[in-house]
Protein backbone atom coordinates (compact mmCIF):
# COMPACT_ATOMS: atom_id res chain seq x y z
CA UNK A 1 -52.45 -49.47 17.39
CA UNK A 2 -49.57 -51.01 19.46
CA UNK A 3 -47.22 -48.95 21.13
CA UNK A 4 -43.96 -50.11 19.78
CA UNK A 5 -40.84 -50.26 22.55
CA UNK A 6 -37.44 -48.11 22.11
CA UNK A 7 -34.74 -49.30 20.63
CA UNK A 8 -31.55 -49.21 19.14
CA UNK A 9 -30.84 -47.87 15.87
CA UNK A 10 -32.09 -50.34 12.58
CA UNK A 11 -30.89 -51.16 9.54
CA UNK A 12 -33.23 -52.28 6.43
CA UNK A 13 -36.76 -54.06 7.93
CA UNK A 14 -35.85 -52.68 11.03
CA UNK A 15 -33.58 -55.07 12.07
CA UNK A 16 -30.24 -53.98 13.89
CA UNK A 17 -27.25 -55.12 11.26
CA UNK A 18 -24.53 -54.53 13.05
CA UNK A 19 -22.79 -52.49 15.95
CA UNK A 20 -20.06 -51.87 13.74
CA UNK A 21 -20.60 -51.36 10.32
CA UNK A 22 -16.52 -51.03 9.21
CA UNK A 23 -13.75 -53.04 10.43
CA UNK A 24 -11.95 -51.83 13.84
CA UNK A 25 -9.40 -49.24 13.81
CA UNK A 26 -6.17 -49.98 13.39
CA UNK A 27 -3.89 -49.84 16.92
CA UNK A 28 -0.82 -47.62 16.55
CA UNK A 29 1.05 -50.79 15.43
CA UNK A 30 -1.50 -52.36 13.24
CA UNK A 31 0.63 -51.89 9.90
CA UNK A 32 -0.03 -55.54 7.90
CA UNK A 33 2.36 -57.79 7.58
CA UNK A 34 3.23 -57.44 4.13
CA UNK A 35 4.04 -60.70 2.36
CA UNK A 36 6.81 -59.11 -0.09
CA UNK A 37 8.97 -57.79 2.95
CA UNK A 38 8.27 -60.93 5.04
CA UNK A 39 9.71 -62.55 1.60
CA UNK A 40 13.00 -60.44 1.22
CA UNK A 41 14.05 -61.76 5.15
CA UNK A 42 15.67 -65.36 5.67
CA UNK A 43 14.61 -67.29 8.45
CA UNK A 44 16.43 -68.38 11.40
CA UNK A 45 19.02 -71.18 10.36
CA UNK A 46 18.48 -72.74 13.15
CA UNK A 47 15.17 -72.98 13.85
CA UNK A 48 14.57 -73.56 10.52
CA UNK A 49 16.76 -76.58 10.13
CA UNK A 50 14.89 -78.11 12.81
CA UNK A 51 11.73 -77.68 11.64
CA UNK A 52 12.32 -79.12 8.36
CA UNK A 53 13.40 -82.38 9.97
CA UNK A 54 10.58 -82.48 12.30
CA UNK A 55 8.35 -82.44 9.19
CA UNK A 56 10.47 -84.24 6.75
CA UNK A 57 9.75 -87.33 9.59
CA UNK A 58 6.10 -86.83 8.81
CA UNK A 59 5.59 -87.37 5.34
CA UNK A 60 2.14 -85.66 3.25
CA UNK A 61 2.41 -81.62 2.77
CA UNK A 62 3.06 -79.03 5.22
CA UNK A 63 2.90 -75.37 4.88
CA UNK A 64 4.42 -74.03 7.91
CA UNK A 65 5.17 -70.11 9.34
CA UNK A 66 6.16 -68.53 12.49
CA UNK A 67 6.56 -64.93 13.01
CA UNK A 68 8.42 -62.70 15.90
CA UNK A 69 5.69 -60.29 16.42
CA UNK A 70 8.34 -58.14 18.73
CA UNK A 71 11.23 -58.58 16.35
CA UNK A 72 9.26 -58.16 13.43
CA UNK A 73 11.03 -61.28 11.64
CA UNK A 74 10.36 -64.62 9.99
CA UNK A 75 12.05 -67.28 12.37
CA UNK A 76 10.34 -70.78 10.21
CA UNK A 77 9.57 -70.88 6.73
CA UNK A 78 8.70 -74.01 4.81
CA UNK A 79 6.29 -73.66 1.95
CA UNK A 80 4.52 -70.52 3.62
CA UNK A 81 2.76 -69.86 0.83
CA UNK A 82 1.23 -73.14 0.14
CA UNK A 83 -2.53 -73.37 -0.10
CA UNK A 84 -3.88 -76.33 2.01
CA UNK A 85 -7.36 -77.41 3.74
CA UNK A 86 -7.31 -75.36 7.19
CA UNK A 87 -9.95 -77.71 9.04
CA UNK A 88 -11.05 -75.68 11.81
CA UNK A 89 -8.61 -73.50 11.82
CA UNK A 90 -10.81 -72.13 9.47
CA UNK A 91 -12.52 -70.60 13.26
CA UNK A 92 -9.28 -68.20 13.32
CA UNK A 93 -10.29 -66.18 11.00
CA UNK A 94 -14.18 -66.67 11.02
CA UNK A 95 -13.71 -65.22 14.56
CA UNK A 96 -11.36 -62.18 13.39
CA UNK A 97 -13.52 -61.16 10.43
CA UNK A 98 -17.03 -60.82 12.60
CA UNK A 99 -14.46 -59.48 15.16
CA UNK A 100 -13.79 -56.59 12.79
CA UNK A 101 -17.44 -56.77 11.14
CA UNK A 102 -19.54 -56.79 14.33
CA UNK A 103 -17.97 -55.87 16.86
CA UNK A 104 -17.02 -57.23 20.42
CA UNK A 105 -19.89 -56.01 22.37
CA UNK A 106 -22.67 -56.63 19.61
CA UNK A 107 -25.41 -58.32 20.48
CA UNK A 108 -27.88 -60.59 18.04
CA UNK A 109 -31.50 -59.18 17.96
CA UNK A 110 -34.34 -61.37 17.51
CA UNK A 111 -37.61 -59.25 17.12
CA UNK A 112 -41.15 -60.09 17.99
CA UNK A 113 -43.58 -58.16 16.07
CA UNK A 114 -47.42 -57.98 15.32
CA UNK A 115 -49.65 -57.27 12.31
CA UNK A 116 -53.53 -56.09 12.81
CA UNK A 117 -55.12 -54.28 15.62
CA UNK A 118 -56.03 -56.08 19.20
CA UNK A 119 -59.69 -55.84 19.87
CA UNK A 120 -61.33 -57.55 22.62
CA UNK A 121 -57.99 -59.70 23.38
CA UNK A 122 -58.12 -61.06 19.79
CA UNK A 123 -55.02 -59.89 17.67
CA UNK A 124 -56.77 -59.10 14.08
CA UNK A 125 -53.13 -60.64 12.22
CA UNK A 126 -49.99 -62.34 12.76
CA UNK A 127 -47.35 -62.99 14.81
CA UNK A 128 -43.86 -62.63 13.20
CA UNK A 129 -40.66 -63.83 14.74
CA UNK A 130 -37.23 -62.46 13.05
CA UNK A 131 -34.04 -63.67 13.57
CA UNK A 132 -30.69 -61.86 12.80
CA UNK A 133 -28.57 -65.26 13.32
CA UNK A 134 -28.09 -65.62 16.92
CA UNK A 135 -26.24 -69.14 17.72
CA UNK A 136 -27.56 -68.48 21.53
CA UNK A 137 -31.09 -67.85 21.49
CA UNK A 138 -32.50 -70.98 22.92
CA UNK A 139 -28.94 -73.20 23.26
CA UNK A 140 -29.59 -75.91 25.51
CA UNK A 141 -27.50 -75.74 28.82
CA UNK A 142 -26.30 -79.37 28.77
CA UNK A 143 -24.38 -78.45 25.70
CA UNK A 144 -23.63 -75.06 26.82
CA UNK A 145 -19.96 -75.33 28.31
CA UNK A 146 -21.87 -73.31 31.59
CA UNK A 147 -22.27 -70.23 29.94
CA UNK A 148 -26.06 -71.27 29.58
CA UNK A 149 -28.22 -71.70 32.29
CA UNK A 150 -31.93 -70.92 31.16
CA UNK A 151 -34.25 -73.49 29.69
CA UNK A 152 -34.11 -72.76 25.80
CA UNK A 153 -37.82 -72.39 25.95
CA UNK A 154 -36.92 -68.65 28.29
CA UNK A 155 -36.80 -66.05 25.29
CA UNK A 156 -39.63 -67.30 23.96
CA UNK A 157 -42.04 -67.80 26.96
CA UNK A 158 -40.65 -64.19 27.27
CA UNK A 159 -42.14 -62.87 24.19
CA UNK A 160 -45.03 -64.80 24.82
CA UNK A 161 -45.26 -62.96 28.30
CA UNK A 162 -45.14 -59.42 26.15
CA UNK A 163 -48.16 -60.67 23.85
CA UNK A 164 -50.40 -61.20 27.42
CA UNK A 165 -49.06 -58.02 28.68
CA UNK A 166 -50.87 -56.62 25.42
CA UNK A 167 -54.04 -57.71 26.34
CA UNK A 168 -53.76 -60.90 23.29
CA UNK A 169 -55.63 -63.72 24.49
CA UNK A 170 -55.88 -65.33 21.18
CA UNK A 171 -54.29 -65.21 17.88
CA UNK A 172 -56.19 -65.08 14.74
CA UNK A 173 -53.85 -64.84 11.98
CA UNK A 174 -50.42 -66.90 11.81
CA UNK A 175 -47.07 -67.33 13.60
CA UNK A 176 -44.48 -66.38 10.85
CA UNK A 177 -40.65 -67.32 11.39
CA UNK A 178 -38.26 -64.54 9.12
CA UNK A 179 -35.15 -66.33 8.60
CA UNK A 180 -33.99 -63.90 5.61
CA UNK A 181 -31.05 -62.43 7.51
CA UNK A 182 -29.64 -65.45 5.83
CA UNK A 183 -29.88 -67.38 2.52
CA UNK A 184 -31.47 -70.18 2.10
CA UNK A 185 -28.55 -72.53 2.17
CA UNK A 186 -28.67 -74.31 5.36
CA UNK A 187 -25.27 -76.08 4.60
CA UNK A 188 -22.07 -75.31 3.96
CA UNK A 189 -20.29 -76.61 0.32
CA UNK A 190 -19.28 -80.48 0.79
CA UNK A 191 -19.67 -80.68 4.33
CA UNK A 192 -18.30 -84.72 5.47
CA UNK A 193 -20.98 -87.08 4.69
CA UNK A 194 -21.38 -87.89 8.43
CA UNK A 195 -22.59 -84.51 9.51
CA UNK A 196 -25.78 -86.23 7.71
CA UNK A 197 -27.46 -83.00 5.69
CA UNK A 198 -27.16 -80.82 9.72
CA UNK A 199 -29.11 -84.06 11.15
CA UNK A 200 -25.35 -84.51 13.38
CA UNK A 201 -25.25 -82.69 16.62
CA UNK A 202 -22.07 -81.21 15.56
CA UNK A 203 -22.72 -79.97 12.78
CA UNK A 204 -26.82 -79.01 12.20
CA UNK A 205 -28.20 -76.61 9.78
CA UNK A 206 -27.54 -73.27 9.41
CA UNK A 207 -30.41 -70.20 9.42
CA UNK A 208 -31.37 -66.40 10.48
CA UNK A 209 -33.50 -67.79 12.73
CA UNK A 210 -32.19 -70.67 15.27
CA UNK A 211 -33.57 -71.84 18.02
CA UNK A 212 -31.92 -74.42 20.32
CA UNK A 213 -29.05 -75.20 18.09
CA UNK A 214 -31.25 -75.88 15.59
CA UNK A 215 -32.05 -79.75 17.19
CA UNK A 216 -35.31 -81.17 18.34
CA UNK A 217 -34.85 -83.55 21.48
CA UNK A 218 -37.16 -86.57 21.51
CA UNK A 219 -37.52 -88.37 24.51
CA UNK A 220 -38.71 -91.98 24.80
CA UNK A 221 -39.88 -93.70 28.45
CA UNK A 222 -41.25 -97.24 28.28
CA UNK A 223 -45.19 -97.34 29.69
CA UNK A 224 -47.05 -100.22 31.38
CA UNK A 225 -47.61 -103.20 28.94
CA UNK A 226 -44.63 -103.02 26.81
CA UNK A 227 -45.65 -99.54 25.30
CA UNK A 228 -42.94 -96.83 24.63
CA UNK A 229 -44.22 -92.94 25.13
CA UNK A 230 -42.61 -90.25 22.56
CA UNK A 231 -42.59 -86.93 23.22
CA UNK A 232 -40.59 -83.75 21.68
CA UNK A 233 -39.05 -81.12 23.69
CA UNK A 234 -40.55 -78.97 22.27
CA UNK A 235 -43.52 -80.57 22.18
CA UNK A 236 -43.93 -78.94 18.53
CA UNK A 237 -46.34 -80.16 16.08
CA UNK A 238 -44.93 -78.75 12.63
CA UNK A 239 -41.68 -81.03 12.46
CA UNK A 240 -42.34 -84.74 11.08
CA UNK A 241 -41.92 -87.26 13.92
CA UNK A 242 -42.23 -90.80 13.58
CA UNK A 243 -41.77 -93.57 15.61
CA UNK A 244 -41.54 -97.50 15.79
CA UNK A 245 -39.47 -98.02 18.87
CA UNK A 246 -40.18 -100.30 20.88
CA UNK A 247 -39.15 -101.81 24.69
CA UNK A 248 -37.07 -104.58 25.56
CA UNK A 249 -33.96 -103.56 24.28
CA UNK A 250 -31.06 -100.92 24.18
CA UNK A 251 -30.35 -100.25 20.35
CA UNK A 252 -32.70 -96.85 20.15
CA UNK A 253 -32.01 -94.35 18.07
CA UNK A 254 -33.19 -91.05 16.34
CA UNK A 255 -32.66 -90.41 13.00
CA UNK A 256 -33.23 -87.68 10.22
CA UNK A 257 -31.43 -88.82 6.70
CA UNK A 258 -29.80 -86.01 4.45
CA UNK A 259 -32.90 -84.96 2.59
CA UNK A 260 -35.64 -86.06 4.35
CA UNK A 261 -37.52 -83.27 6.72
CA UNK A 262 -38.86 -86.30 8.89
CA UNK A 263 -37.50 -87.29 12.48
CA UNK A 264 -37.42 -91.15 12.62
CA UNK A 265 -37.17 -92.84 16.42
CA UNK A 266 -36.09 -96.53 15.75
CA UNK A 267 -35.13 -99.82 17.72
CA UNK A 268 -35.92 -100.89 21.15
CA UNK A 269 -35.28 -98.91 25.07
CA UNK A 270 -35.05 -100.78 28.19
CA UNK A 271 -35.74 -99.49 31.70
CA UNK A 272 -38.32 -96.98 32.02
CA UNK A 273 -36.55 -93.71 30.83
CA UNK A 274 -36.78 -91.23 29.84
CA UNK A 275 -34.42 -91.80 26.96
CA UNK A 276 -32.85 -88.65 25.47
CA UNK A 277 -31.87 -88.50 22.30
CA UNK A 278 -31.03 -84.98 19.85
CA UNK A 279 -30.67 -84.68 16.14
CA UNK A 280 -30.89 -81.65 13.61
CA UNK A 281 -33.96 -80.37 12.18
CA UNK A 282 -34.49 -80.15 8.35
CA UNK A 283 -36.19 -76.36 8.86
CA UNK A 284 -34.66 -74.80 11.68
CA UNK A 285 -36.63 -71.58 11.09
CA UNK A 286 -40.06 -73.65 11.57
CA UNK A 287 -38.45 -75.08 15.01
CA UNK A 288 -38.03 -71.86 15.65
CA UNK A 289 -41.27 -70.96 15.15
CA UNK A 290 -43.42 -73.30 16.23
CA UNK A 291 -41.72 -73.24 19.11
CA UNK A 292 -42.80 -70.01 19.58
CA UNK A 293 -46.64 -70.89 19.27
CA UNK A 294 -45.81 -73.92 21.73
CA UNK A 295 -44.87 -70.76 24.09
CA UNK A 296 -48.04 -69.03 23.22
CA UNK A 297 -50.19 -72.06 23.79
CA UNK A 298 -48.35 -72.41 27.25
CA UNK A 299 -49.19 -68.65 28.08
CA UNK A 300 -53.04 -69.24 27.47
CA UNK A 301 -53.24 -67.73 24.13
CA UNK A 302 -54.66 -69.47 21.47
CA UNK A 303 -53.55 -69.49 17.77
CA UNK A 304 -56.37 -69.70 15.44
CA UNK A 305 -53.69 -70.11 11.95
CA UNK A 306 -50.42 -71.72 11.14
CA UNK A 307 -46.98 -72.17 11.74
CA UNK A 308 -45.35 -70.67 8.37
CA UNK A 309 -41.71 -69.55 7.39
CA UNK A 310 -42.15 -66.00 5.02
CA UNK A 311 -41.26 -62.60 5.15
CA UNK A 312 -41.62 -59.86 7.70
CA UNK A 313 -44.69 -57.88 6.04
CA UNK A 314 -44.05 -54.43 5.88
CA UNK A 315 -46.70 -53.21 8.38
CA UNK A 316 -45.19 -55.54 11.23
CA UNK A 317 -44.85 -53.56 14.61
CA UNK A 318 -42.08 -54.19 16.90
CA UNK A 319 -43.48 -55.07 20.53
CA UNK A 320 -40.78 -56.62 21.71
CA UNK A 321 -36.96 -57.60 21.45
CA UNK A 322 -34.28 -60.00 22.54
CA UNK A 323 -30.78 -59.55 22.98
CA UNK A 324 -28.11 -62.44 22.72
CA UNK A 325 -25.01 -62.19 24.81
CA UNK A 326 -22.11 -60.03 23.27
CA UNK A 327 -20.36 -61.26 20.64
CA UNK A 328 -16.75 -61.64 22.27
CA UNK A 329 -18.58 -63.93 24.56
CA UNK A 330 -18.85 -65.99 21.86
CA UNK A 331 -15.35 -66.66 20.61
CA UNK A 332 -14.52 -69.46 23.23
CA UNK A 333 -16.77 -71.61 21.57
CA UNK A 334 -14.88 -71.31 18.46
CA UNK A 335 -11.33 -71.03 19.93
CA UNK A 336 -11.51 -73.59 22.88
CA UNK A 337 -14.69 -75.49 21.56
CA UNK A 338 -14.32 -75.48 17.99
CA UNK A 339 -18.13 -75.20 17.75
CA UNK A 340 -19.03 -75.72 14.31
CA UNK A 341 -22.93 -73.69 15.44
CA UNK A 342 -21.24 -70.68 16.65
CA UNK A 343 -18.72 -70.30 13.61
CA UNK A 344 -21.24 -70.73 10.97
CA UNK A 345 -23.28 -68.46 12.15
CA UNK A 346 -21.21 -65.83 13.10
CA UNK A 347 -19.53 -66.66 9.31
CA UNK A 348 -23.01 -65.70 7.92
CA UNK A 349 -23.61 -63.06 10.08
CA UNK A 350 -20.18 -61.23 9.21
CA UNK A 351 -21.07 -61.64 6.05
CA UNK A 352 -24.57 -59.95 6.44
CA UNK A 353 -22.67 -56.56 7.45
CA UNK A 354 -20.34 -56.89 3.73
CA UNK A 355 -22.51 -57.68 1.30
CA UNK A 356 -26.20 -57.58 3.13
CA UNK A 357 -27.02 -60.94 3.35
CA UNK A 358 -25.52 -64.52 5.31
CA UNK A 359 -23.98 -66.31 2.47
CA UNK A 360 -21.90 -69.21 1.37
CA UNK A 361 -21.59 -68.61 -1.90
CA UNK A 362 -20.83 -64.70 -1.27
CA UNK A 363 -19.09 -64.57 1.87
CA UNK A 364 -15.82 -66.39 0.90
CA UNK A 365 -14.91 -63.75 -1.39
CA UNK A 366 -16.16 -60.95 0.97
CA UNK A 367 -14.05 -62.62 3.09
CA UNK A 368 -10.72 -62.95 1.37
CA UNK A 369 -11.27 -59.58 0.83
CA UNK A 370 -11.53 -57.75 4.17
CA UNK A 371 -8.55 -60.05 4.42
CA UNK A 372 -6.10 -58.57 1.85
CA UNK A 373 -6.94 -55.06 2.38
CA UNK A 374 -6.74 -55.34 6.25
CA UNK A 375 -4.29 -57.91 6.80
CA UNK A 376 -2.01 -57.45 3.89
CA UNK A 377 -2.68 -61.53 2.90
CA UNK A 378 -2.12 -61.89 -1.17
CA UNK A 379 -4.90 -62.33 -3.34
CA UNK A 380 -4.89 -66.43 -3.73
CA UNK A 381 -3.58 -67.39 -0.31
CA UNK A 382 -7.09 -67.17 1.32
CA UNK A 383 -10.39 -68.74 0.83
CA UNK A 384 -13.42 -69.64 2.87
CA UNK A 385 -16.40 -71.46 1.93
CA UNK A 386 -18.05 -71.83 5.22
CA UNK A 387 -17.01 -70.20 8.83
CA UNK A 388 -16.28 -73.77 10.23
CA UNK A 389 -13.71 -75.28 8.49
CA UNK A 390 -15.78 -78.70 8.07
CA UNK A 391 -15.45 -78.14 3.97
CA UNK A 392 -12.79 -79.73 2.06
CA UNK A 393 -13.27 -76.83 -0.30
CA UNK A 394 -11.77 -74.34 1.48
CA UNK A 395 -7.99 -73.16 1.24
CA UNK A 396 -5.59 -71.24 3.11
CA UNK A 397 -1.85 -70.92 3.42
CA UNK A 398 0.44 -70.88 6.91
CA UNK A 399 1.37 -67.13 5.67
CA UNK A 400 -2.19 -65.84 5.25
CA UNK A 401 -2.68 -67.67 8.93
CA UNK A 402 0.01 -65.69 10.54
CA UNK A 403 -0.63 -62.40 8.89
CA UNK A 404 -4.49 -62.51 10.52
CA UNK A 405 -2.89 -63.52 13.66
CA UNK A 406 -0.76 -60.54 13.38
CA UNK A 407 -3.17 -58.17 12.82
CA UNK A 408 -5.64 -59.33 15.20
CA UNK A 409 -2.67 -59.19 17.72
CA UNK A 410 -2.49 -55.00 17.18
CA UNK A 411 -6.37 -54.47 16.94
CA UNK A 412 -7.81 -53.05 19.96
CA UNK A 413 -9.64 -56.16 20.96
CA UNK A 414 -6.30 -58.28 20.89
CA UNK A 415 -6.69 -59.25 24.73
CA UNK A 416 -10.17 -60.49 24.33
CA UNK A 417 -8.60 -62.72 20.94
CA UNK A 418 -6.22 -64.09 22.88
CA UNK A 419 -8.31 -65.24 25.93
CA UNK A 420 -10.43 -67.01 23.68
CA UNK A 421 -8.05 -69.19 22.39
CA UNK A 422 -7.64 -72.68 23.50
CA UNK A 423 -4.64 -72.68 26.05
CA UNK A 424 -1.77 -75.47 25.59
CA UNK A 425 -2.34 -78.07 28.82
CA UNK A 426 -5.50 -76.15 30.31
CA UNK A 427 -9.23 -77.25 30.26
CA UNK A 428 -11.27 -76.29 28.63
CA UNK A 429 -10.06 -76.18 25.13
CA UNK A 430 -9.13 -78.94 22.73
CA UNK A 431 -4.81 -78.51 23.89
CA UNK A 432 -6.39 -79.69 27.09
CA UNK A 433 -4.24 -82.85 26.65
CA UNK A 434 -1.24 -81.58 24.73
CA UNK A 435 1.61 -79.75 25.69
CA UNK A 436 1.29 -80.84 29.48
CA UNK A 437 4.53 -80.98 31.85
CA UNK A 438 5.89 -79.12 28.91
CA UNK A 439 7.30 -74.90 28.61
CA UNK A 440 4.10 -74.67 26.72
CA UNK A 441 2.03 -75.35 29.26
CA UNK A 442 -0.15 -72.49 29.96
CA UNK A 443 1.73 -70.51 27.27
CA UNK A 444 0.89 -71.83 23.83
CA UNK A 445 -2.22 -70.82 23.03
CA UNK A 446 -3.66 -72.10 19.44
CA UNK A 447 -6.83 -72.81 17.76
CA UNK A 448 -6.26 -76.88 16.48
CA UNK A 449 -7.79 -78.49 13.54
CA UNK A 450 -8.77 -81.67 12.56
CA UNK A 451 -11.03 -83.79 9.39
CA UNK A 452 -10.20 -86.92 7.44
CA UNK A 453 -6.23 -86.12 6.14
CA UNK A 454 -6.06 -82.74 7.91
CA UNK A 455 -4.27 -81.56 11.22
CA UNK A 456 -3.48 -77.95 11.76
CA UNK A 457 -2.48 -75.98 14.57
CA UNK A 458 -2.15 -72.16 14.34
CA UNK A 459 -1.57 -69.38 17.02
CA UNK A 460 0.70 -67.68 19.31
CA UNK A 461 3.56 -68.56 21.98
CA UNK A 462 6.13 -66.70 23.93
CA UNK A 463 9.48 -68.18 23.63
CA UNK A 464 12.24 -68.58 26.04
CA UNK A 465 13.84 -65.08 25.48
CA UNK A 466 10.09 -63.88 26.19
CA UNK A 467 9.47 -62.50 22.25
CA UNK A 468 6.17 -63.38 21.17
CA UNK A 469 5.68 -65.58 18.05
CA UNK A 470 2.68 -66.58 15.79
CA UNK A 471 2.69 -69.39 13.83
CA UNK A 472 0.75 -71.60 11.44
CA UNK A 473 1.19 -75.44 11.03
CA UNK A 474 -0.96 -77.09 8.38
CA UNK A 475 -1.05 -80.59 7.37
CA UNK A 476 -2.74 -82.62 4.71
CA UNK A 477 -1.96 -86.42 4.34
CA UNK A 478 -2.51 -89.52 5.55
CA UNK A 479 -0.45 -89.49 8.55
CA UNK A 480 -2.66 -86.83 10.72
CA UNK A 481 -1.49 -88.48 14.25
CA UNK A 482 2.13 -88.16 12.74
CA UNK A 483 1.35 -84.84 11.88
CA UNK A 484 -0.14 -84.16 15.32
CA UNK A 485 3.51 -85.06 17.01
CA UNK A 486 5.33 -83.06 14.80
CA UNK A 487 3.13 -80.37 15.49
CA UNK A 488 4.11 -80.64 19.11
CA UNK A 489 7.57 -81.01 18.66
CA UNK A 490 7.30 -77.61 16.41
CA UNK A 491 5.55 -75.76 19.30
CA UNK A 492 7.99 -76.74 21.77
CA UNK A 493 10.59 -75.49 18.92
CA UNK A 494 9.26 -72.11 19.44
CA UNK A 495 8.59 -72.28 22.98
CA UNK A 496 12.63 -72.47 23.78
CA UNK A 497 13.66 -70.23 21.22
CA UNK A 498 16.19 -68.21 22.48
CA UNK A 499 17.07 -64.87 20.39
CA UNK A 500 20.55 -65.68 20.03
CA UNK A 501 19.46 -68.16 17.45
CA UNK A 502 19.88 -70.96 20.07
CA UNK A 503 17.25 -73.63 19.72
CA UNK A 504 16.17 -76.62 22.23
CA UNK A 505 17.75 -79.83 21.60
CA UNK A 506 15.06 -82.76 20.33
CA UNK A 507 11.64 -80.82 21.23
């Protein structure tokens, strides 16, 4: 048998759920902000006369909140608790719920195991790879925002280093990928039409076991005699590749449509190359996977079976395991980035520690939960069908917003929450362009939010009289670059709030 490696502590299947299995404990001033006191306290009359004209100038329907988290008062209240499309402010609380549910310093396994004895360098069974969700195993640094560095091809050449160091020189059963961590949906509910079925670089599938954001690259370099070369990186064999381009032109593209598992390379490349192009795989688990074999193959060890997706068998043996970065290393991809990857996944994966497996259709109650009985939000005011925000489907209100902002604020990992939000005037982070020469400048710091007949803009900013304030502004109309403006002007409301009720002039 195969001496199996120490490790940490597993859950069902031997696989490491969480490094929190409850939500954090409370700070000494985490009490929620409950929505029946909030509602028995009048806003400021001044700021709150302002605000409704800077929306009233807009047009479509706001819900709009901000709270003096030092004062412990509502200062703007206009339809608080109003349910609207959050767009990626969805992110805030995606990030504050696996905050809670996993943990700051957790780290995603993915496990390489073994079935069958070794004898003679020939592994008598498979070769199972399980993933628990990580967004960073493989992630291509030119996408990366330089937190990556490695080739994506690392962990696994890795694990295929640990299969030589057990004497395997060839493979006679299968490569398995175990993408169960997570259902089977790879979308989220009525995702826009051009994220293309996860084909989109923004917005690919969703599974337990991902592998380089879950996108094949293809690469295309014209050859002598008008011939175009296509190779994959990785140069896998299990995912559907076809191609007709051609040279002589500049119109090449690579395509996968909605339902259809095959890659398509199209129209015409000039120039020798190489041409780089990325799209989302139909399977990300079999990327994953026979990526993995590519890495064996590499390593000298041949693979007498198949690339398959299934189940970890029961008599798998652990041999070796890899460890994503922590989790609150994560968050500025969802707070400065908005990536769409990283908060799916860690959606799913919070929702692995509540109910035992990644899922749509179960996390967004899960969800609303944690939220009402940590947070104090009403039942009704808060609902999540992905961990993105890219559904129309889900709802929220400017009140549910602030009370997770408010309790995030008085959890012990509030300075790590507030560092990963994107920072008004600052790069990087979508407010890189807003707010600049302004008070908010380097102050505001908010998560924004944007699809078709959405803007929202929800966080935290220290006014003039240095109290600190969170807010929510949500939008939904036809006016969203209106609605951007006035979200401005509302920020820079806040920012030179005074506590004698003063307000600035025009902001």
């Amino acid at each position: 048998m195969i001496a199996l490696i120490a490790l940490a502590a597993q859950g069902p299947a031997g696989t490491v759920l969480s490094a929190q299995s409850s939500p954090a404990a409370p700070g000494s001033a985490s009490t929620p902000l409950d929505s029946a006191v909030v509602g028995s306290q009048a806003p400021d009359a001044t700021l709150q006369r302002s605000a409704e004209r800077i929306v009233a100038a807009t047009g479509g329907e706001w819900s709009v909140f901000a709270w003096s988290i030092d004062r412990e008062r509502p200062l703007v209240a206009i339809n608080a608790d109003r349910v609207m499309a959050p767009a990626s402010n969805n992110k805030v609380l995606t990030g504050i719920w696996a905050l809670d549910m996993l943990g700051p310093e957790y780290r995603f396994p993915t496990d390489l195991l073994v079935t069958g004895p070794v004898e003679g360098g020939v592994l008598r069974g498979d070769v199972i790879i399980r993933g628990s969700g990580d967004p960073a195993f493989g992630y291509p640094p030119p996408m990366g925002y330089n937190a990556f560095v490695e080739p994506p091809m690392t962990p696994l050449d890795k694990m295929a280093a640990r299969l030589k160091d057990l004497g395997i020189t060839r493979v006679e059963g299968n490569i398995i990928g175990d993408p169960t961590a997570f259902d089977s949906v790879l979308i989220g509910p009525r995702w826009p039409s051009d994220t293309g079925g996860g084909a989109a670089a923004y917005a690919p599938r969703v599974s337990g076991l991902p592998f380089q954001r879950n996108m094949l690259w293809v690469e295309a370099r014209a050859e002598a005699g008008g011939a175009v070369r296509v190779i994959t990186d990785p140069q896998v064999t299990a995912v559907p590749v076809v191609s007709t381009v051609r040279s002589g032109g500049s119109n090449a593209r690579v395509v996968r449509f909605p339902a259809d598992d095959t890659i398509r390379v199209m129209g015409s490349i000039s120039g020798g190359g190489p041409h780089r192009y990325g799209v989302g795989v139909a399977d990300p688990a079999l990327l994953t996977t026979d990526a993995l074999r590519y890495a064996l193959t590499r390593a000298g060890i041949t693979v007498s079976g198949e690339s398959l997706v299934g189940v970890t068998p029961e008599n798998a043996e652990l041999v070796h395991r890899h460890y994503s970065m922590p989790l609150g290393d994560m968050l500025p991809f969802l707070g400065q980035r908005s990536d769409n990857f990283f908060a799916e996944h860690l959606w799913k994966a919070a929702t692995r520690v509540a109910i035992g497996v990644g899922s749509y259709t179960q996390g967004g109650p899960a969800a609303a939960l944690h939220f009402i009985e940590n947070a104090g939000v009403e039942p009704g005011q808060l609902f999540q069908v992905d961990g993105s925000g890219l559904s129309s489907l889900n709802r929220v209100s400017a009140m549910a917003f602030v009370q997770a902002l408010v309790y995030a604020h008085h959890q012990p990992y509030s300075e790590l929450w507030h560092a990963s939000l994107a920072e008004a005037g600052k790069s990087p982070g979508t407010l890189a362009r807003l707010f600049v020469g302004t008070p908010a400048a380097g102050n505001l710091h908010a998560k924004t939010g944007y699809i078709n007949g959405v803007r929202t803009l929800s966080g935290y900013v220290t006014a003039a009289d240095g109290e600190l304030i969170a807010f929510s502004f949500l939008y939904n109309g036809a006016n969203t670059s209106g609605a951007r403006e006035s979200q401005s002007r509302l920020g820079l409301l806040l920012t030179g709030y005074q506590g004698d009720g003063t307000a600035p002039q025009n902001p």
